[in-house]
Protein backbone atom coordinates (compact mmCIF):
# COMPACT_ATOMS: atom_id res chain seq x y z
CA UNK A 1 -17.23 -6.49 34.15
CA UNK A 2 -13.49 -6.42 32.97
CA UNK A 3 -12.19 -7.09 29.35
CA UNK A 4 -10.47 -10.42 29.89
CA UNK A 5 -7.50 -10.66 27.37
CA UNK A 6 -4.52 -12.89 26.70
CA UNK A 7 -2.48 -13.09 23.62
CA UNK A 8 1.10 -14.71 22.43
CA UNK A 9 4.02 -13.01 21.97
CA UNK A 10 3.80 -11.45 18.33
CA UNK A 11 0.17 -11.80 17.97
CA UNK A 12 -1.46 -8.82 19.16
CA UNK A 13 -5.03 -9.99 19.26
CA UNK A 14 -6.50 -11.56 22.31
CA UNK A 15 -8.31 -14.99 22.49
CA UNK A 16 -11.67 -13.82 23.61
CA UNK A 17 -13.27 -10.82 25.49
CA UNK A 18 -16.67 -10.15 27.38
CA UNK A 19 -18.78 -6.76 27.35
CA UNK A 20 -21.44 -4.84 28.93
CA UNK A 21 -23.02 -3.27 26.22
CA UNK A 22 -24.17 -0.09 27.37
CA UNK A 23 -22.79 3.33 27.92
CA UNK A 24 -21.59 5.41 29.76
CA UNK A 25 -20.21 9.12 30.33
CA UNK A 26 -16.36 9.45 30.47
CA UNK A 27 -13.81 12.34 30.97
CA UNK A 28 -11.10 12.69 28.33
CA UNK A 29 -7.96 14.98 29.62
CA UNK A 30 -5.96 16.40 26.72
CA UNK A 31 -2.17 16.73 27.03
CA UNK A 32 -0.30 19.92 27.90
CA UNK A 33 0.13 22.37 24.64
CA UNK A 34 3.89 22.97 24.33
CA UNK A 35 4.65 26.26 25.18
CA UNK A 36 6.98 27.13 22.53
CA UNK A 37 4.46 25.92 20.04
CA UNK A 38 2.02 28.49 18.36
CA UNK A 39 -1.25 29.32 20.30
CA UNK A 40 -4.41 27.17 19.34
CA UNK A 41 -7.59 28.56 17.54
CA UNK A 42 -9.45 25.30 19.37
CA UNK A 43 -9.31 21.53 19.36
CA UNK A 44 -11.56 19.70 16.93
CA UNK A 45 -12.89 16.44 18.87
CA UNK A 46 -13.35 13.31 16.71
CA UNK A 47 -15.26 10.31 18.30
CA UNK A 48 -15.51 6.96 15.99
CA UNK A 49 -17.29 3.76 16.54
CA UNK A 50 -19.28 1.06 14.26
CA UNK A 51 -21.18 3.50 11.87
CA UNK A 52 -21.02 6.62 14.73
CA UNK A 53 -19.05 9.42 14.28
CA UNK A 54 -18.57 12.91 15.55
CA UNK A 55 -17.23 15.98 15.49
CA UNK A 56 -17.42 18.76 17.19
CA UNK A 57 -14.92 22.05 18.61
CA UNK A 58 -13.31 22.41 21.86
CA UNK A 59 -11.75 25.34 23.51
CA UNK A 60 -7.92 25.80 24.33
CA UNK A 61 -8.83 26.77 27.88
CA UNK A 62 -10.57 23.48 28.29
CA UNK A 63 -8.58 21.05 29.55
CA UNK A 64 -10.97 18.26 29.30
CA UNK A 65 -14.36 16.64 28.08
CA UNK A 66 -16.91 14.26 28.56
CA UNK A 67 -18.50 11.94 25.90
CA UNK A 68 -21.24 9.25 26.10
CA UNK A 69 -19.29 6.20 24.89
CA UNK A 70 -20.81 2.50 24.89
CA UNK A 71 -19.30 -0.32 25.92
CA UNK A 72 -19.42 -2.74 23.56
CA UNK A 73 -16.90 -1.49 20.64
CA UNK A 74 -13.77 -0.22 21.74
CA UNK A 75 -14.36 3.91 20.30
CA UNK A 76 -11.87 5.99 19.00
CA UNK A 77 -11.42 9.38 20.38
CA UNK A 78 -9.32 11.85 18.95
CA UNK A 79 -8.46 15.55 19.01
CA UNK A 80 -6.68 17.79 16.44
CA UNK A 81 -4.98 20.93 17.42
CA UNK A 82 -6.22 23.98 15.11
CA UNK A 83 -4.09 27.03 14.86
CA UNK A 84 -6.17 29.92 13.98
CA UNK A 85 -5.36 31.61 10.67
CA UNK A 86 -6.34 34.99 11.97
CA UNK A 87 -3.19 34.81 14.12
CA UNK A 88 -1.11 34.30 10.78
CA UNK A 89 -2.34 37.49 9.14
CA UNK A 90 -2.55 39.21 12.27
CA UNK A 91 1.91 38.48 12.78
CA UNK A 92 3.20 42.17 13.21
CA UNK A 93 6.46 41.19 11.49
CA UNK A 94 5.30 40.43 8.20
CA UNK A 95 7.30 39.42 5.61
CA UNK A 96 8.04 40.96 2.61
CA UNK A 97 7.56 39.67 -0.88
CA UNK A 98 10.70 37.15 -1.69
CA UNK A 99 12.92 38.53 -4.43
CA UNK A 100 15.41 36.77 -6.13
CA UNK A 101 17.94 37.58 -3.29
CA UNK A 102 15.38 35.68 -0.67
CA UNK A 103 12.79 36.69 1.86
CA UNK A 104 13.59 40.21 3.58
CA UNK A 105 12.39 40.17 7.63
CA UNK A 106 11.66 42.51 9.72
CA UNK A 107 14.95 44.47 8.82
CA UNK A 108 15.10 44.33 5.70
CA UNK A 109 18.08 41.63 6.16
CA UNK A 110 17.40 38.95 3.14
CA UNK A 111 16.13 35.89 5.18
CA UNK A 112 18.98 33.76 3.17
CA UNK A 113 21.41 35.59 5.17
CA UNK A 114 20.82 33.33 7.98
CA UNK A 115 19.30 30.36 5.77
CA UNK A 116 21.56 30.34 3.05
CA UNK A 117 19.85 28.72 -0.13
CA UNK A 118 21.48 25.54 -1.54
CA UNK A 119 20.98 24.49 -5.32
CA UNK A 120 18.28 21.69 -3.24
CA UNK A 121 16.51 24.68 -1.75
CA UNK A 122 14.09 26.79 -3.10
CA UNK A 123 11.77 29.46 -1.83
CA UNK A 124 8.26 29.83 -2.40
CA UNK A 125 6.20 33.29 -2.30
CA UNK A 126 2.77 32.09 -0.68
CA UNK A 127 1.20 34.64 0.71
CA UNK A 128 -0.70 34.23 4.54
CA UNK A 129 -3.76 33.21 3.27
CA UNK A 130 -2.85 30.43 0.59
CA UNK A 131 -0.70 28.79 3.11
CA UNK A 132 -3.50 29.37 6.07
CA UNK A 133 -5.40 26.41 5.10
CA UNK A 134 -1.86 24.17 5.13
CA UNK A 135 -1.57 25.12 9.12
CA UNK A 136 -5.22 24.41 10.06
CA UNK A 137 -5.10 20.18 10.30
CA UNK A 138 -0.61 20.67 10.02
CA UNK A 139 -0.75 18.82 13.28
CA UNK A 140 -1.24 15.28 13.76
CA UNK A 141 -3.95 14.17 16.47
CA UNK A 142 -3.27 13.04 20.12
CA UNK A 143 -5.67 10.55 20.96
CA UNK A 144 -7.00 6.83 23.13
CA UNK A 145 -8.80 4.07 22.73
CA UNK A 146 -11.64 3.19 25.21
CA UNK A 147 -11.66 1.13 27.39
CA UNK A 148 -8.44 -0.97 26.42
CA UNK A 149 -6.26 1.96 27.03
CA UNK A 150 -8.39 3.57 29.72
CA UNK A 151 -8.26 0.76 32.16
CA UNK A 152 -11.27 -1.04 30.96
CA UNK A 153 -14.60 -0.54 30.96
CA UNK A 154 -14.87 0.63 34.43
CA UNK A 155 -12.76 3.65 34.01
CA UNK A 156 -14.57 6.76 34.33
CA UNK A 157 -12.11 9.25 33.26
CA UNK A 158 -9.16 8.76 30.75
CA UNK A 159 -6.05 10.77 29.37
CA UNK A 160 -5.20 11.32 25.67
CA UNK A 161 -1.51 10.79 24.44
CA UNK A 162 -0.03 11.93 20.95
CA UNK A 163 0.99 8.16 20.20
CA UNK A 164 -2.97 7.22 21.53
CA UNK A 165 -3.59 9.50 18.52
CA UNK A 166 -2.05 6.87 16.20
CA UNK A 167 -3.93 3.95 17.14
CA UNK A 168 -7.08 6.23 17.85
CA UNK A 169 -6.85 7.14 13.21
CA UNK A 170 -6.00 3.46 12.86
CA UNK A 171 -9.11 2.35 14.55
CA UNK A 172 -11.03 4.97 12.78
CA UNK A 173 -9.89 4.29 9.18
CA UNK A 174 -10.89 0.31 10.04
CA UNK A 175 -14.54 1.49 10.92
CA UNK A 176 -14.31 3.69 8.17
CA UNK A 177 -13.85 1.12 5.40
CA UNK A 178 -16.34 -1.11 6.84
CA UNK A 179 -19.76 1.26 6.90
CA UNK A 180 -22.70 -0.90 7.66
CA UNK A 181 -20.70 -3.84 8.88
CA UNK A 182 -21.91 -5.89 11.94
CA UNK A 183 -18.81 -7.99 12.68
CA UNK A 184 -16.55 -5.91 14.71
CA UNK A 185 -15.21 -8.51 16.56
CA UNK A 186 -11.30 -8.34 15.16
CA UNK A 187 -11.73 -5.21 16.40
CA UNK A 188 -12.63 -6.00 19.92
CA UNK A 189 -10.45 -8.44 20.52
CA UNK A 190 -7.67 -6.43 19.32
CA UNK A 191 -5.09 -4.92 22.12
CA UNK A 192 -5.07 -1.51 21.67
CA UNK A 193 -3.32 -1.06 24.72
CA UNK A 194 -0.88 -3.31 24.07
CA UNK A 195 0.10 -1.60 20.48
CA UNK A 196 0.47 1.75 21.75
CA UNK A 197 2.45 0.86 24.59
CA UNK A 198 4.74 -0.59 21.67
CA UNK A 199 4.45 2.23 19.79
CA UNK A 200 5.83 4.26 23.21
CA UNK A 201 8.34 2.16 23.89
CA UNK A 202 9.63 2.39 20.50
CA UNK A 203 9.59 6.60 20.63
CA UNK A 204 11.54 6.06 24.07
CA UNK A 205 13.93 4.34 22.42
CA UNK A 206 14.81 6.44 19.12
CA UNK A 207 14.74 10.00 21.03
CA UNK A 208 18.04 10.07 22.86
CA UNK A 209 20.39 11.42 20.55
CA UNK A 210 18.95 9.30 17.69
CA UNK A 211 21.29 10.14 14.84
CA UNK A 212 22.55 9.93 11.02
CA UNK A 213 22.12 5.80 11.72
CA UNK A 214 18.81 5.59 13.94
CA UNK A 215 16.20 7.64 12.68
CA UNK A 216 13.46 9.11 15.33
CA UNK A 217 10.18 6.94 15.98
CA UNK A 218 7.41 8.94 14.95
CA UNK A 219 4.58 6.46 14.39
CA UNK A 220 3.33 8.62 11.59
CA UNK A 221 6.39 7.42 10.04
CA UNK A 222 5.13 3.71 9.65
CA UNK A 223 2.59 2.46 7.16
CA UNK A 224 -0.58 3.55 8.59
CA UNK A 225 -3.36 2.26 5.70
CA UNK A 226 -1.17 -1.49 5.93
CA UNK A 227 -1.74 -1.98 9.62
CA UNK A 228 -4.83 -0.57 9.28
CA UNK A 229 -5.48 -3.30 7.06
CA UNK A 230 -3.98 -5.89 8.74
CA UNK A 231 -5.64 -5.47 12.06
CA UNK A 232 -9.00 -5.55 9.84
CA UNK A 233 -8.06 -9.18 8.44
CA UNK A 234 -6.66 -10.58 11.73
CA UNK A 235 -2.85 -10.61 10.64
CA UNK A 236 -1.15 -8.05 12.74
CA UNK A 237 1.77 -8.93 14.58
CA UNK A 238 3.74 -6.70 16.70
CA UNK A 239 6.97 -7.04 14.69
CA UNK A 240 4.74 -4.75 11.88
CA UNK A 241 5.46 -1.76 13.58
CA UNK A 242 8.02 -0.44 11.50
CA UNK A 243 9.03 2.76 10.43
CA UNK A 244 9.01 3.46 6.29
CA UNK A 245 12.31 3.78 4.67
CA UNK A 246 14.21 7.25 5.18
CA UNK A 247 17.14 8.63 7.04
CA UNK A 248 18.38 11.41 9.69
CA UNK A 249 19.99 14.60 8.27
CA UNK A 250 20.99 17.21 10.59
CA UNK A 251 20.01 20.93 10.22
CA UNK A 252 23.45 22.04 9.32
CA UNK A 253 23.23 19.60 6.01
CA UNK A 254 20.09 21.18 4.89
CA UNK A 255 21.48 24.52 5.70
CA UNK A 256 18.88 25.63 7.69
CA UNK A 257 20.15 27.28 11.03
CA UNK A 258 17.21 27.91 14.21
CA UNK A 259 17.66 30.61 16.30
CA UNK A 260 17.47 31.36 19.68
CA UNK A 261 14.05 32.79 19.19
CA UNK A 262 12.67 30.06 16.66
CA UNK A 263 11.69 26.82 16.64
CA UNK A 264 10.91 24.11 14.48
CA UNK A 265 8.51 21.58 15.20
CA UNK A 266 7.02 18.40 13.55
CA UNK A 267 3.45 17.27 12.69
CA UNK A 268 3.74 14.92 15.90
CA UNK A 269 4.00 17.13 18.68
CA UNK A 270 6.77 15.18 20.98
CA UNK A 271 9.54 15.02 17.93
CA UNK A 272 10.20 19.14 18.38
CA UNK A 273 11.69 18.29 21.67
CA UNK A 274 13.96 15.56 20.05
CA UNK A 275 15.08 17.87 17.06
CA UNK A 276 15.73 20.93 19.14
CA UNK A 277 17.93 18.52 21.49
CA UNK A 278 19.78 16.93 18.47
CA UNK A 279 19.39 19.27 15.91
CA UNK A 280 18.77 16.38 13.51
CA UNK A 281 15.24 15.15 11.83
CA UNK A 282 14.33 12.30 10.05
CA UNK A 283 13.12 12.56 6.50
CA UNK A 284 11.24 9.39 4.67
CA UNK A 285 12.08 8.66 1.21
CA UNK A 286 9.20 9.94 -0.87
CA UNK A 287 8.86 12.01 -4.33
CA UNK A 288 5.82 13.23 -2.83
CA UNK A 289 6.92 15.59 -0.35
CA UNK A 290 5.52 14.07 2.45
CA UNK A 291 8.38 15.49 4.81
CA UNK A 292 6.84 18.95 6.63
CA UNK A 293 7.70 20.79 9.31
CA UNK A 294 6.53 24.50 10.44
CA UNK A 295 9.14 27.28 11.46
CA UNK A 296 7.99 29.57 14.30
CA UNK A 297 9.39 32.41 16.33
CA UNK A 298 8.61 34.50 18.89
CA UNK A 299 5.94 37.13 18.94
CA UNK A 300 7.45 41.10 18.05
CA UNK A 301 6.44 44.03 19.50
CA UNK A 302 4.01 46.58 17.58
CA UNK A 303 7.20 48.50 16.98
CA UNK A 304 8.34 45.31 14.79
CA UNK A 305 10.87 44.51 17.40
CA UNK A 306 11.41 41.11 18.72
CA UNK A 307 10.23 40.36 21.99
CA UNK A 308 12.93 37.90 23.89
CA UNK A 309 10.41 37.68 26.65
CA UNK A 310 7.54 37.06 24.71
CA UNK A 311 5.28 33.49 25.41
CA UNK A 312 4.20 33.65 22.00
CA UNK A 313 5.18 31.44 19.19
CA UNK A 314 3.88 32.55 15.97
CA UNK A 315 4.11 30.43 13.02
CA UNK A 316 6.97 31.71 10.03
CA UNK A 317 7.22 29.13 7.36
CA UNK A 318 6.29 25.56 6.21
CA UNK A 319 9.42 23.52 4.85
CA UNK A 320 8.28 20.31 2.82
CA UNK A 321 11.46 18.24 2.35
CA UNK A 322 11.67 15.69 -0.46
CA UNK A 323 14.14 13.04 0.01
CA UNK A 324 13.67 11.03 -3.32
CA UNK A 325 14.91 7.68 -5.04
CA UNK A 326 17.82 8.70 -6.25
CA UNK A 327 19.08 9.69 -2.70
CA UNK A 328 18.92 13.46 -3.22
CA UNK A 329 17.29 15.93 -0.46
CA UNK A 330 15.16 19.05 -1.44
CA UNK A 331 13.73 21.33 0.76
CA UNK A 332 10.67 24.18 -0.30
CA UNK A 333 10.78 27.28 2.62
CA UNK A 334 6.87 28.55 1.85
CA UNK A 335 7.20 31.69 4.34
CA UNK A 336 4.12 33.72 5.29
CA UNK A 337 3.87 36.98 3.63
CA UNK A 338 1.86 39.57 3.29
């Protein structure tokens, strides 16, 4: 039996939906990993529903996996990307320890050579291991909802998207801060499909050359614990979907030039594509530091020299950008080192 739904314009939740309640085994696909992104240790697998919840590793070289999901509460089904911190210490072009001129590479060339340090930008001398921990859960989850976004309750199989990840944490963190509750029913009337195909359309929208005006659509970007809360109460409307306050800044303001063998990526795995095209990101304004992205570069040879040819990203530093209230940008380079 199909979920019937119907719903207004701006209201996202339908008027009334009917369930089998048992379960059932279906197939979750994960999405292509970016090749110019660094390997993966594994994929940590997250399923949520009512007072359920597990967790449990997957292999890179599986491309898919089946869980036991009922049909009565729409579940949330997630998966993180892990980068293993034994490929960190492992790099073959270590750093060396930062001095006061910067952070020499592989030649002995101060890194600030080629990222020349502003009086906003500082750099920090982490070693490998201190900042391991940081890469581990640096990635934000792809993810679905089942069955709204899987084609109802008759789907057998089902793909994961990175904006499905999203609304997957959303619908987590509701049955999260309800343990023990037995009315679910905002939550299966709700339209997940609906919100992340506004969430998509959104993304669509911002990543052609978004610039210093439009700022990129990451829906990590928006206030996550508010619609959370809203779609717990019954008060979300689609016009909530907005991103937090911030702005775009290109690379060449921060003073931080990528090379031809680098490449710096975001949290949310489909914004590298938009900054390496525009060579802009999008900061929010926070004294927190909320703002991270991860610099990688291509594998080197045991020799220490680098290998053009190489499929191998490894990961080189963390930058945390602060973009505070009294309009002023700060980045933090925390390289790896030995």
């Amino acid at each position: 039996m199909s979920i019937i739904i119907s719903c207004s314009p701006e209201n996202l939740f339908s008027d009334f939906a009917e369930s089998e309640p048992q379960s059932k085994a279906v197939k979750f696909t994960l999405p292509e990993w970016p090749a110019d992104f660094p390997q993966l240790s594994h994929w940590k697998i997250e399923i949520n529903y009512c007072d359920y919840s597990q967790i449990r590793p997957q292999p890179p070289e599986q491309k898919s996996f089946i869980v036991e999901v009922p049909q009565k509460f729409p579940v949330s089904v997630l998966a993180f990307p892990v980068i293993a911190p034994a490929e960190i210490a492992a790099m073959p072009d270590k750093e060396g320890i930062p001095d006061k001129e910067g952070i020499p590479d592989k030649e002995g060339m101060p890194y600030n050579e080629r990222l020349p340090l502003s009086e906003n930008q500082t750099v920090s001398d982490k070693s490998a291991a201190a900042l391991a921990g940081n890469l581990s859960g640096f990635f934000k989850p792809c993810g679905t909802v089942f069955p709204d976004c899987c084609g109802g309750i008759d789907a057998k199989s089902a793909d994961l998207s990175w904006s499905g990840g999203f609304a997957a944490t959303v619908l987590s963190m509701v049955y999260k801060a309800n343990p023990g509750s037995k009315n679910y029913d905002m939550l299966m009337f709700f339209n997940w499909a609906r919100f992340i195909k506004e969430l998509q359309e959104k993304e669509a929208k911002s990543a052609p050359g978004f610039g210093a005006g439009k700022m990129y659509f990451n829906p990590w970007y928006c206030q996550i614990e508010k619609i959370a809360s809203n779609i717990q109460n019954g008060s979300f409307k689609s016009n909530s979907i907005s991103l937090n306050e911030g702005k775009t800044v290109t690379l060449s303001e921060l003073e931080l030039d990528v090379s031809q063998d680098e490449n710096l990526i975001s949290p949310y795995v489909p914004e590298a594509e938009a900054i390496k095209l525009n060579k802009r990101i999008t900061v929010l304004k926070s004294d927190a530091g909320i703002n991270n992205f991860m610099l990688c570069k291509k594998s080197c040879t045991n020799e220490g020299e680098l290998d053009f040819h190489s499929p191998i990203m490894v990961p080189k530093a963390l930058l945390n950008l602060t973009y505070n209230y009294s309009k002023k940008i700060s980045l933090v380079l925390n390289a790896f080192t030995q």
